[in-house]
C-alpha atoms as a PDB file:
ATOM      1  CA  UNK A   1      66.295 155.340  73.677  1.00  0.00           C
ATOM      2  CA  UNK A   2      65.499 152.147  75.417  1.00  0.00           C
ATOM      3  CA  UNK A   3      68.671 149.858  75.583  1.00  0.00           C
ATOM      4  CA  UNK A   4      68.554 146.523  73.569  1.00  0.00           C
ATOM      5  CA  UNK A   5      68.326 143.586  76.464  1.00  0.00           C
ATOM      6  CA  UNK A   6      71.288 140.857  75.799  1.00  0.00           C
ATOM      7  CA  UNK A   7      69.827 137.579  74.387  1.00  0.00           C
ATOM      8  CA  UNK A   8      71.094 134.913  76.580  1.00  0.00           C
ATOM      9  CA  UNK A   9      74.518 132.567  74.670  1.00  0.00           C
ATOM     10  CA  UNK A  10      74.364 129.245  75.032  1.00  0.00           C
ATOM     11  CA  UNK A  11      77.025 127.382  76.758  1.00  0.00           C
ATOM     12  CA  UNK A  12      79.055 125.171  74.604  1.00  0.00           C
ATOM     13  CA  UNK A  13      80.014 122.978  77.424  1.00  0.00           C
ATOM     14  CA  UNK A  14      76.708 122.531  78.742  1.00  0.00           C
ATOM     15  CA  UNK A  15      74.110 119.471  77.201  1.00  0.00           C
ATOM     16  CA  UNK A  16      71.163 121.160  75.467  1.00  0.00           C
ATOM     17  CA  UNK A  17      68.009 119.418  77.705  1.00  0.00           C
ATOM     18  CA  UNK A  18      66.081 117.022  75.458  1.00  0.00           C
ATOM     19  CA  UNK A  19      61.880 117.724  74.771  1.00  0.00           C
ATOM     20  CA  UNK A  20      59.397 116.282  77.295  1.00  0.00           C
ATOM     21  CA  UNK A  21      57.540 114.998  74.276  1.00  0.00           C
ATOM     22  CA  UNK A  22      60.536 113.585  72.846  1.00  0.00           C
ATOM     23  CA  UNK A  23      61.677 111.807  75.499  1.00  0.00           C
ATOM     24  CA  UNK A  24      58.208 110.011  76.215  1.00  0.00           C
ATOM     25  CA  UNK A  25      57.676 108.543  72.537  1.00  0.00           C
ATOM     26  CA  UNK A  26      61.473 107.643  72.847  1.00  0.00           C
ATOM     27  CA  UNK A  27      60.732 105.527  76.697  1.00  0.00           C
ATOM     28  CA  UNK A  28      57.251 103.798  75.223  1.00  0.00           C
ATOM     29  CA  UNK A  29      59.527 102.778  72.099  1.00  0.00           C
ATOM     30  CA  UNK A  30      62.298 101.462  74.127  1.00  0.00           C
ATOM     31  CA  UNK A  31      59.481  99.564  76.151  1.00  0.00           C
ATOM     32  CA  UNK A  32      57.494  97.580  72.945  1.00  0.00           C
ATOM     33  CA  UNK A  33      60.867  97.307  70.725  1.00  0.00           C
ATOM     34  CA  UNK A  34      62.015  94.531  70.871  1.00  0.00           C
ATOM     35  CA  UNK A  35      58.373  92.680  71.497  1.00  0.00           C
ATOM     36  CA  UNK A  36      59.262  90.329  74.552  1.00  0.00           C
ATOM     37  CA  UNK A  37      56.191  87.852  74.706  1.00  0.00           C
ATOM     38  CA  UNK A  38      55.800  84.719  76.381  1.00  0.00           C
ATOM     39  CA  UNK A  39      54.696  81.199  75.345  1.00  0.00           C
ATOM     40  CA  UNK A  40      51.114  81.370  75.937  1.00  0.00           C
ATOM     41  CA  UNK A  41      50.918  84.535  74.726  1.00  0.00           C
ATOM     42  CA  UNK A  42      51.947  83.116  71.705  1.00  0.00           C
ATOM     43  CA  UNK A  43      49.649  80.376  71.682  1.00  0.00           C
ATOM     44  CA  UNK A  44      46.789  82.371  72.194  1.00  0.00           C
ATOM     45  CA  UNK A  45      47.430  84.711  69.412  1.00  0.00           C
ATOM     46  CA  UNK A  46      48.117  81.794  66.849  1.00  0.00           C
ATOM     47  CA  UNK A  47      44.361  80.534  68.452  1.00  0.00           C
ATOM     48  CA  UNK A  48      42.853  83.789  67.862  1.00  0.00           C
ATOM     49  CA  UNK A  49      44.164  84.104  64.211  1.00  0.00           C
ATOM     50  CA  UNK A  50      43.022  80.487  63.312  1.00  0.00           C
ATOM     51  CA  UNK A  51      39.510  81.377  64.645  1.00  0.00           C
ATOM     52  CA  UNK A  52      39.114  84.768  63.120  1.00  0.00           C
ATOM     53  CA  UNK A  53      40.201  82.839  59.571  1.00  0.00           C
ATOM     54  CA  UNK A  54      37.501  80.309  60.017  1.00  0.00           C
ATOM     55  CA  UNK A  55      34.739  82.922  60.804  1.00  0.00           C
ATOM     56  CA  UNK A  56      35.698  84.373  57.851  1.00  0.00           C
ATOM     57  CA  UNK A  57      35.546  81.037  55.903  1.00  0.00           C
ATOM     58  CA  UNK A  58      32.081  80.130  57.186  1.00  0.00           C
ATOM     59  CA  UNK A  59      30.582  84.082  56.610  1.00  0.00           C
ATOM     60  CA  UNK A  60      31.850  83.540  53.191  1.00  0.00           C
ATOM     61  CA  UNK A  61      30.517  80.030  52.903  1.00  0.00           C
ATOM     62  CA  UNK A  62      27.158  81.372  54.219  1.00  0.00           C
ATOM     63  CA  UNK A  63      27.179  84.293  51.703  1.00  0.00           C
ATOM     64  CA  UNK A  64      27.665  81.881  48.993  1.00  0.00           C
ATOM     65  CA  UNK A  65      24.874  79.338  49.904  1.00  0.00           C
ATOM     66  CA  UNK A  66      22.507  82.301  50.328  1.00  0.00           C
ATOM     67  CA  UNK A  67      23.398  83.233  46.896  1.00  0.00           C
ATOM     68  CA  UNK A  68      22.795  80.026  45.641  1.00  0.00           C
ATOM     69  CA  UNK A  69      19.332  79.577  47.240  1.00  0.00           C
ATOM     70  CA  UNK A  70      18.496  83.067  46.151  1.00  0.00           C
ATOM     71  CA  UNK A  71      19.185  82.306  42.395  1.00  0.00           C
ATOM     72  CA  UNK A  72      17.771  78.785  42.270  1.00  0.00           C
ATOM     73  CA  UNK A  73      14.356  79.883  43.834  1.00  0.00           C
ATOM     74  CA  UNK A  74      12.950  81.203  40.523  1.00  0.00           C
ATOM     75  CA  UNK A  75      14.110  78.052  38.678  1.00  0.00           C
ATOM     76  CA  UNK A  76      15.810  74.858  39.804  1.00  0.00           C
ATOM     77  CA  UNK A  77      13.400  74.874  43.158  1.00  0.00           C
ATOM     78  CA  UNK A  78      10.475  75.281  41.319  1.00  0.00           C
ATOM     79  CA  UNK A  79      11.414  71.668  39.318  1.00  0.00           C
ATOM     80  CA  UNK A  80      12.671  70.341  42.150  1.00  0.00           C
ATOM     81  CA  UNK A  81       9.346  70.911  44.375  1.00  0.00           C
ATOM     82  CA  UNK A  82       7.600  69.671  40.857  1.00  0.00           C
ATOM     83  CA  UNK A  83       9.371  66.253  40.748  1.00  0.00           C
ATOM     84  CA  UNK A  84       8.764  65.559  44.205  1.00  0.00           C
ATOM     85  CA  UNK A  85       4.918  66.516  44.322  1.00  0.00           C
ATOM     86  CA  UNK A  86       4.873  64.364  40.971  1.00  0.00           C
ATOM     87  CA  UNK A  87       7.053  61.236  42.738  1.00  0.00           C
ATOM     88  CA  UNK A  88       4.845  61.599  46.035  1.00  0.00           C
ATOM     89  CA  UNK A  89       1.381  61.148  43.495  1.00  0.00           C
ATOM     90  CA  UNK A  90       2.949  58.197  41.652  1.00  0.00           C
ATOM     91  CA  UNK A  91       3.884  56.500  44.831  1.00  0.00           C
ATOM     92  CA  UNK A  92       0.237  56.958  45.905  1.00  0.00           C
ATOM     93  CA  UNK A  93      -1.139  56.014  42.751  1.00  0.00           C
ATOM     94  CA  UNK A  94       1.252  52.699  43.459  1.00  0.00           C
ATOM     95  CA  UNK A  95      -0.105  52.443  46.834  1.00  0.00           C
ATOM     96  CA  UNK A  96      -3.641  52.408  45.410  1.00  0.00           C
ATOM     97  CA  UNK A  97      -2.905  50.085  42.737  1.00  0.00           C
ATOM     98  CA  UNK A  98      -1.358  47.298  45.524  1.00  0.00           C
ATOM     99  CA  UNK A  99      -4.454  47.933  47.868  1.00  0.00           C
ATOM    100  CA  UNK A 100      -6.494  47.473  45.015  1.00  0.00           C
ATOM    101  CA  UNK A 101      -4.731  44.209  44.102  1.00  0.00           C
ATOM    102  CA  UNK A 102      -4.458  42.641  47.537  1.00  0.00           C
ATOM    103  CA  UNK A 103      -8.120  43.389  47.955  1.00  0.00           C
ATOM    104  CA  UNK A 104      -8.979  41.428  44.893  1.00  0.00           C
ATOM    105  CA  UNK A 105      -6.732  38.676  45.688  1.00  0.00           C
ATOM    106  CA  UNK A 106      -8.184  38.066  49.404  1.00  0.00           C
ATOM    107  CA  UNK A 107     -11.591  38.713  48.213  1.00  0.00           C
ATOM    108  CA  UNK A 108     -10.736  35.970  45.458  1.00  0.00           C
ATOM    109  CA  UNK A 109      -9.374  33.724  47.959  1.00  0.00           C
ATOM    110  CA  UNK A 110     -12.637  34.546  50.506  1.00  0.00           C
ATOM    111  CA  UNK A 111     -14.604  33.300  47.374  1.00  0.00           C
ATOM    112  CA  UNK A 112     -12.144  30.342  46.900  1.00  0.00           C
ATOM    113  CA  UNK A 113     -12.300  29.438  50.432  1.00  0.00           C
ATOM    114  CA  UNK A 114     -15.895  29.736  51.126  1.00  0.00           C
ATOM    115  CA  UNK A 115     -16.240  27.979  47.593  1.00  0.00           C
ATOM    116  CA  UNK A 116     -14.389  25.133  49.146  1.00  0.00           C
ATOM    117  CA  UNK A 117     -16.612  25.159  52.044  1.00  0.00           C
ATOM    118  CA  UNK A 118     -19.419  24.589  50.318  1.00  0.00           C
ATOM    119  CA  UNK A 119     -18.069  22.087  48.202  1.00  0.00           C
ATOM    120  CA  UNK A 120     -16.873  20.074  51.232  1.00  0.00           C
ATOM    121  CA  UNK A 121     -19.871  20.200  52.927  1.00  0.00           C
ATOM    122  CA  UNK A 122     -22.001  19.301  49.521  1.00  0.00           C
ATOM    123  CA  UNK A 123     -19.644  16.455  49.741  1.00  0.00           C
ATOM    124  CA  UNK A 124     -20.341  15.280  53.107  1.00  0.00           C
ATOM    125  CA  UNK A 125     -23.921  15.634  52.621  1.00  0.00           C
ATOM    126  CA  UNK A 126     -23.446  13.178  49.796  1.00  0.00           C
ATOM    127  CA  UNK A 127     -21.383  10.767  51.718  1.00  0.00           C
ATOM    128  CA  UNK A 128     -24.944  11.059  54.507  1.00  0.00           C
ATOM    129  CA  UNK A 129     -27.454  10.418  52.123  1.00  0.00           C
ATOM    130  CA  UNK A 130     -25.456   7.557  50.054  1.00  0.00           C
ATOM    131  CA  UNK A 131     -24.584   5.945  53.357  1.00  0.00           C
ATOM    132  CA  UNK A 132     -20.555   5.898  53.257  1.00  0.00           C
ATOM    133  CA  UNK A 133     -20.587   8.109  56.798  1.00  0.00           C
ATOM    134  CA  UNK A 134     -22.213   8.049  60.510  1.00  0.00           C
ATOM    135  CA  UNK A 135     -24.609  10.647  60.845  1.00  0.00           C
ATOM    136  CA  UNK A 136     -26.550  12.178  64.207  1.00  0.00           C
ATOM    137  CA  UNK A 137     -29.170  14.160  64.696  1.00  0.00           C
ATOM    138  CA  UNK A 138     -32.531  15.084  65.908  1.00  0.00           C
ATOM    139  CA  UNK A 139     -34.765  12.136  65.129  1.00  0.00           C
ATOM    140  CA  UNK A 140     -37.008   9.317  65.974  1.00  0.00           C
ATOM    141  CA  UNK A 141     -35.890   5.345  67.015  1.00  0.00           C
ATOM    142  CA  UNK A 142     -39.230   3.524  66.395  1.00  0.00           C
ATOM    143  CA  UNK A 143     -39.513  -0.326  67.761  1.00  0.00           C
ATOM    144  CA  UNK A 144     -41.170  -2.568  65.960  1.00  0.00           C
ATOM    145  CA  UNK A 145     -41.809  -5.761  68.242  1.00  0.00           C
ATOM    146  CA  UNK A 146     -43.020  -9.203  66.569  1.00  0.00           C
ATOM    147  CA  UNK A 147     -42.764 -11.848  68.493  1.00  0.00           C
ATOM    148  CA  UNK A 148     -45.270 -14.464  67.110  1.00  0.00           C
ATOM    149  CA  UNK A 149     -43.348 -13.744  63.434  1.00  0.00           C
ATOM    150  CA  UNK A 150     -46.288 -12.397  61.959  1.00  0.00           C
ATOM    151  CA  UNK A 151     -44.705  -8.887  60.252  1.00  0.00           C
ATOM    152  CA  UNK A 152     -43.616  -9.651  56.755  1.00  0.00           C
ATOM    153  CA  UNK A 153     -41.318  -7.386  54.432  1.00  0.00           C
ATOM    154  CA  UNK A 154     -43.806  -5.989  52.893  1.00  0.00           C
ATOM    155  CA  UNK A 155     -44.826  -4.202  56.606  1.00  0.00           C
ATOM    156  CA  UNK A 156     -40.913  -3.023  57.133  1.00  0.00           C
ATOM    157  CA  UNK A 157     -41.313  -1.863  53.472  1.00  0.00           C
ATOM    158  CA  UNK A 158     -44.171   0.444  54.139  1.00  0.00           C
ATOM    159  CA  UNK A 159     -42.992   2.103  56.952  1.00  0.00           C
ATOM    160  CA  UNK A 160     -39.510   2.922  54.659  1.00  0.00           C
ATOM    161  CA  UNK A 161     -41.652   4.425  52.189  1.00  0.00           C
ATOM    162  CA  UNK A 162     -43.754   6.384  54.551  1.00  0.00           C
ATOM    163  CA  UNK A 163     -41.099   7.811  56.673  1.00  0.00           C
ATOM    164  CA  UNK A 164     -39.557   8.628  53.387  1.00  0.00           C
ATOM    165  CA  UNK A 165     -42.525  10.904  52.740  1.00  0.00           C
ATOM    166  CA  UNK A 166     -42.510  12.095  56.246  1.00  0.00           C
ATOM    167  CA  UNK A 167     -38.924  13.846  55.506  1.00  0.00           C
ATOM    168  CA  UNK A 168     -36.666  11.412  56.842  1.00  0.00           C
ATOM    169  CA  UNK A 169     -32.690  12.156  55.847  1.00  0.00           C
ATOM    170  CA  UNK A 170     -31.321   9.025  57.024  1.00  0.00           C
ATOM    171  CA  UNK A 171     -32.249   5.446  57.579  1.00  0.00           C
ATOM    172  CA  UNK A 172     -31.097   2.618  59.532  1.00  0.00           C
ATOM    173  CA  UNK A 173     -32.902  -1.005  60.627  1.00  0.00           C
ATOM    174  CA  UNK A 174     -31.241  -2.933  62.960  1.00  0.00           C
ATOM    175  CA  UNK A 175     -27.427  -3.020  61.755  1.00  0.00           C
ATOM    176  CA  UNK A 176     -28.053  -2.094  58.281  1.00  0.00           C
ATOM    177  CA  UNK A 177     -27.989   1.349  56.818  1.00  0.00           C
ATOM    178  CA  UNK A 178     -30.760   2.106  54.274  1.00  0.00           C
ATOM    179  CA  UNK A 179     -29.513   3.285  51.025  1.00  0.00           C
ATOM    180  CA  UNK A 180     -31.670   4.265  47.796  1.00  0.00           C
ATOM    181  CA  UNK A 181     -30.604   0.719  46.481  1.00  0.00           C
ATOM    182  CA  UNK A 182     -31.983  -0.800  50.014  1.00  0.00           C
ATOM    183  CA  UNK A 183     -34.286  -4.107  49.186  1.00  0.00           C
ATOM    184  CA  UNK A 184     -36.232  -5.786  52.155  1.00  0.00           C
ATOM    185  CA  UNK A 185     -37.339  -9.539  51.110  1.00  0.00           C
ATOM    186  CA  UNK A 186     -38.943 -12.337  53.106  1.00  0.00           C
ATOM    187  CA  UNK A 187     -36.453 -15.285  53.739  1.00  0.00           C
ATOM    188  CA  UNK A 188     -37.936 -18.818  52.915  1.00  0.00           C
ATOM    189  CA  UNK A 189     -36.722 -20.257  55.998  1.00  0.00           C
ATOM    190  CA  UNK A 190     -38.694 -17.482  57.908  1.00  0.00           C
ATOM    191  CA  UNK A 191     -37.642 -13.764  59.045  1.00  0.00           C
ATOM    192  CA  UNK A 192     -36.721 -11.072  56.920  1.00  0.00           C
ATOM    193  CA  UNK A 193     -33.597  -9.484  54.862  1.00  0.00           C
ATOM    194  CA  UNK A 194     -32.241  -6.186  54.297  1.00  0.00           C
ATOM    195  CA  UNK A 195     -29.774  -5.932  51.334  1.00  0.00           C
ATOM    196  CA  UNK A 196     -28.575 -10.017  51.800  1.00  0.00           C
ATOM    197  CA  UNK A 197     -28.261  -9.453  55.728  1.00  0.00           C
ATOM    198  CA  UNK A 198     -30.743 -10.693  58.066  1.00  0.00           C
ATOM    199  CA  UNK A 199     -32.961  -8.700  60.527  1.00  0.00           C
ATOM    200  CA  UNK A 200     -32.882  -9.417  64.201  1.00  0.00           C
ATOM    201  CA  UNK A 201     -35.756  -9.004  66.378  1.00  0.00           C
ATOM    202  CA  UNK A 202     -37.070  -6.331  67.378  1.00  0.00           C
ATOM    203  CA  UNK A 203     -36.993  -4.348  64.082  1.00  0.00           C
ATOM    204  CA  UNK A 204     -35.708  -1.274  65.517  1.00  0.00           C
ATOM    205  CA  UNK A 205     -35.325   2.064  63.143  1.00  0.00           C
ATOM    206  CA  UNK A 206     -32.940   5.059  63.833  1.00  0.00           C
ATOM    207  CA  UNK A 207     -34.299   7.952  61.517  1.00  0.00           C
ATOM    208  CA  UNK A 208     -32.969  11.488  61.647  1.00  0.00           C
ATOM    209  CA  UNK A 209     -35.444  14.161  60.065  1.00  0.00           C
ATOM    210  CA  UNK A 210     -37.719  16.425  62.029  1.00  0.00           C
ATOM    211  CA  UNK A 211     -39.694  13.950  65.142  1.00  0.00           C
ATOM    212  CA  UNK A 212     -42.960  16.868  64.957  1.00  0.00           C
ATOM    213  CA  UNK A 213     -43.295  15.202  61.790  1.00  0.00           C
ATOM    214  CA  UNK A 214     -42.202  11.577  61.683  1.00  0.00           C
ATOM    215  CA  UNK A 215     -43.856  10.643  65.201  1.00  0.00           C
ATOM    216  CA  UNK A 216     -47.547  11.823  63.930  1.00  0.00           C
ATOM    217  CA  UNK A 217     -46.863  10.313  60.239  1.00  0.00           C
ATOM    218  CA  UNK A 218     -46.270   7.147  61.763  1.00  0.00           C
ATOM    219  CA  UNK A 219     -49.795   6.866  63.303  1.00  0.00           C
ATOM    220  CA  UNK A 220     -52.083   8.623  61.049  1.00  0.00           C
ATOM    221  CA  UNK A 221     -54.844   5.623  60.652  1.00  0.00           C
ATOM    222  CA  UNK A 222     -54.016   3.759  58.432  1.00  0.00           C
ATOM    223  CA  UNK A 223     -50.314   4.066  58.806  1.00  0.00           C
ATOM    224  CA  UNK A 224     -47.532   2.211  60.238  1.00  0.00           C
ATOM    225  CA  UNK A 225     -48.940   1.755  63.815  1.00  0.00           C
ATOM    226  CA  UNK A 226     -51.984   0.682  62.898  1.00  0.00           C
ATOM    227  CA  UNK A 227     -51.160  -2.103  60.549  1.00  0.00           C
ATOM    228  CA  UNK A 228     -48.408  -3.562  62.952  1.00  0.00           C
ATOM    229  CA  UNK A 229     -50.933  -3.388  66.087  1.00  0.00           C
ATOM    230  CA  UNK A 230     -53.520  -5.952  63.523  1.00  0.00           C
ATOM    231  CA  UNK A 231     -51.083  -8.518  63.410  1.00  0.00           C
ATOM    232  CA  UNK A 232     -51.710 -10.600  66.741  1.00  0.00           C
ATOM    233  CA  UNK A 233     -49.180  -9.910  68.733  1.00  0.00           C
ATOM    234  CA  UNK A 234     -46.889  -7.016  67.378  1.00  0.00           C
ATOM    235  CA  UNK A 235     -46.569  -3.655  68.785  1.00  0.00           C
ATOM    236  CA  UNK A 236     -44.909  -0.485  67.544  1.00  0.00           C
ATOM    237  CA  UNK A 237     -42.816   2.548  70.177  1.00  0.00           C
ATOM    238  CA  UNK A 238     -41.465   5.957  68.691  1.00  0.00           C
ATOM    239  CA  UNK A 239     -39.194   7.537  70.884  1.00  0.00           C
ATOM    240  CA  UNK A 240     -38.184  11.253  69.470  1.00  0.00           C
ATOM    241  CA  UNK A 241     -34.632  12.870  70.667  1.00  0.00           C
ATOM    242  CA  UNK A 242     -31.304  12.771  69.263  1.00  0.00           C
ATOM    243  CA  UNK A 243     -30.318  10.092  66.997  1.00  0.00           C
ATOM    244  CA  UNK A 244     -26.719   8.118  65.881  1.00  0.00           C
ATOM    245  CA  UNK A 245     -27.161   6.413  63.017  1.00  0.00           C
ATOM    246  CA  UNK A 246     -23.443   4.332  62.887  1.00  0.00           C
ATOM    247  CA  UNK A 247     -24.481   2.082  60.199  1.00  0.00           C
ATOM    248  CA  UNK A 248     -22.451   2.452  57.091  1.00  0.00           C
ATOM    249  CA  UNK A 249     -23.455   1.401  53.374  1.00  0.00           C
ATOM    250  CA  UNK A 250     -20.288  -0.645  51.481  1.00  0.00           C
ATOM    251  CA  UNK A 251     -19.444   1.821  49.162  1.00  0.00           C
ATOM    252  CA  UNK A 252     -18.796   0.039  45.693  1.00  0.00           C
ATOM    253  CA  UNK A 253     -15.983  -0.326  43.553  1.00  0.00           C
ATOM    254  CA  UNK A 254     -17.358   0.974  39.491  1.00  0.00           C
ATOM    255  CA  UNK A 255     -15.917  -2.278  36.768  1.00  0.00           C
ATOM    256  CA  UNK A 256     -16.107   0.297  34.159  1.00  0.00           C
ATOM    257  CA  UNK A 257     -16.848   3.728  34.871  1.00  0.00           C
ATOM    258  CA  UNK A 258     -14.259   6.651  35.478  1.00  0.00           C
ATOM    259  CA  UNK A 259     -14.105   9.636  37.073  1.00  0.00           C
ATOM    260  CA  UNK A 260     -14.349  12.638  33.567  1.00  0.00           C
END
């Protein structure tokens, strides 16, 4: 029989020695409790808490539009694409419409305009041929010499008529424009008259028209050339080239009739 070995008696005076583990969570406490932190470590932490909250604001601002797109898709985008697409055609159809319009109006106002045109040069042509304006042109001055007297009115008369016939657009004799109301008369006293003025010597006639047609009317036998050249001593010239005719006709005053 083995003997029993003697357990080992604590000392009451003696400090019972404290567990390693103990002892270490006891230290780390001591070292975080109380929290000693300075003043930018403060700062920072209120930064980083303001910042994580707005993150969170905007993922759960994003979360909600996304929702909202996702559920309006199938309905209120569908009308909304619709009105525009119909608002973009009716602002084309405008477009047309004022194209359309200020096409009409400037082709109205080409019409107007070259209306106008016409109807100012129908107007000077008028003023030409009635005698109230110069004219120039290509022409013929023909000279009619007499210096023994012996060409009557009735000679100036007949070579009126025939360059007349020949195509001639304007007139004049001397200082006197030639007008559809144009009389030539013999003067008792000798010489002759155009429309109450009297002729100088030489007759000379400014005539615009086409001079390939007056010049070889002029002498045809028979014509103008020949029946001045019988009388003794007169002689005809024809000159062609450009012509001034500076002559005006009076242009008379109507008692009684008015414009309708």
């Amino acid at each position: 029989h083995r003997p029993t070995p003697e357990r080992p008696v604590a000392d009451p005076q003696r400090p019972a020695t404290p567990d390693p583990v103990s002892l270490g969570r006891r230290r780390l406490f001591a070292a975080l409790w109380p929290p000693r932190m300075s003043r930018n470590q403060v700062v920072v932490g209120v930064l980083l808490a303001a910042l994580g909250a707005a993150l969170a604001i905007q993922v759960h601002a994003t979360n909600t539009s996304d929702q909202f797109l996702r559920a309006a898709r199938s309905d209120d985008l569908v009308h909304i694409l619709d009105d525009v697409t119909a608002r973009g055609q009716r602002l084309d159809a405008e477009l047309r419409d004022l194209q359309t319009q200020n096409a009409a109006i400037q082709n109205s106002a080409d019409k107007a305009q070259a209306a106008l045109t016409q109807a100012q040069q129908k107007a000077k042509d008028l003023q030409i041929l009635a005698g109230t304006v110069k004219a120039k042109g290509p022409g013929i001055t023909m000279t009619i010499s007499d210096p023994q007297g012996q060409v009557k009115a009735a000679t100036l008369l007949n070579a009126l008529e025939e360059l007349r016939a020949a195509g001639a657009e304007v007139i004049q004799i001397g200082d006197v424009r030639v007008v559809v109301s144009s009389a030539l008369v013999d003067l008792p006293t000798g010489g002759i008259a155009l429309d109450g003025r009297t002729l100088s010597q030489p007759y000379i006639y400014k005539v615009i028209g086409d001079p390939n047609t007056l010049a070889p009317a002029m002498q045809i036998p028979g014509g103008v050339v020949a029946s001045v050249k019988s009388l003794p001593g007169a002689s005809t010239t024809i000159t062609p080239g450009q012509v001034l005719v500076d002559a005006v006709a009076p242009q008379p005053s109507p008692d009684y009739a008015k414009a309708g």
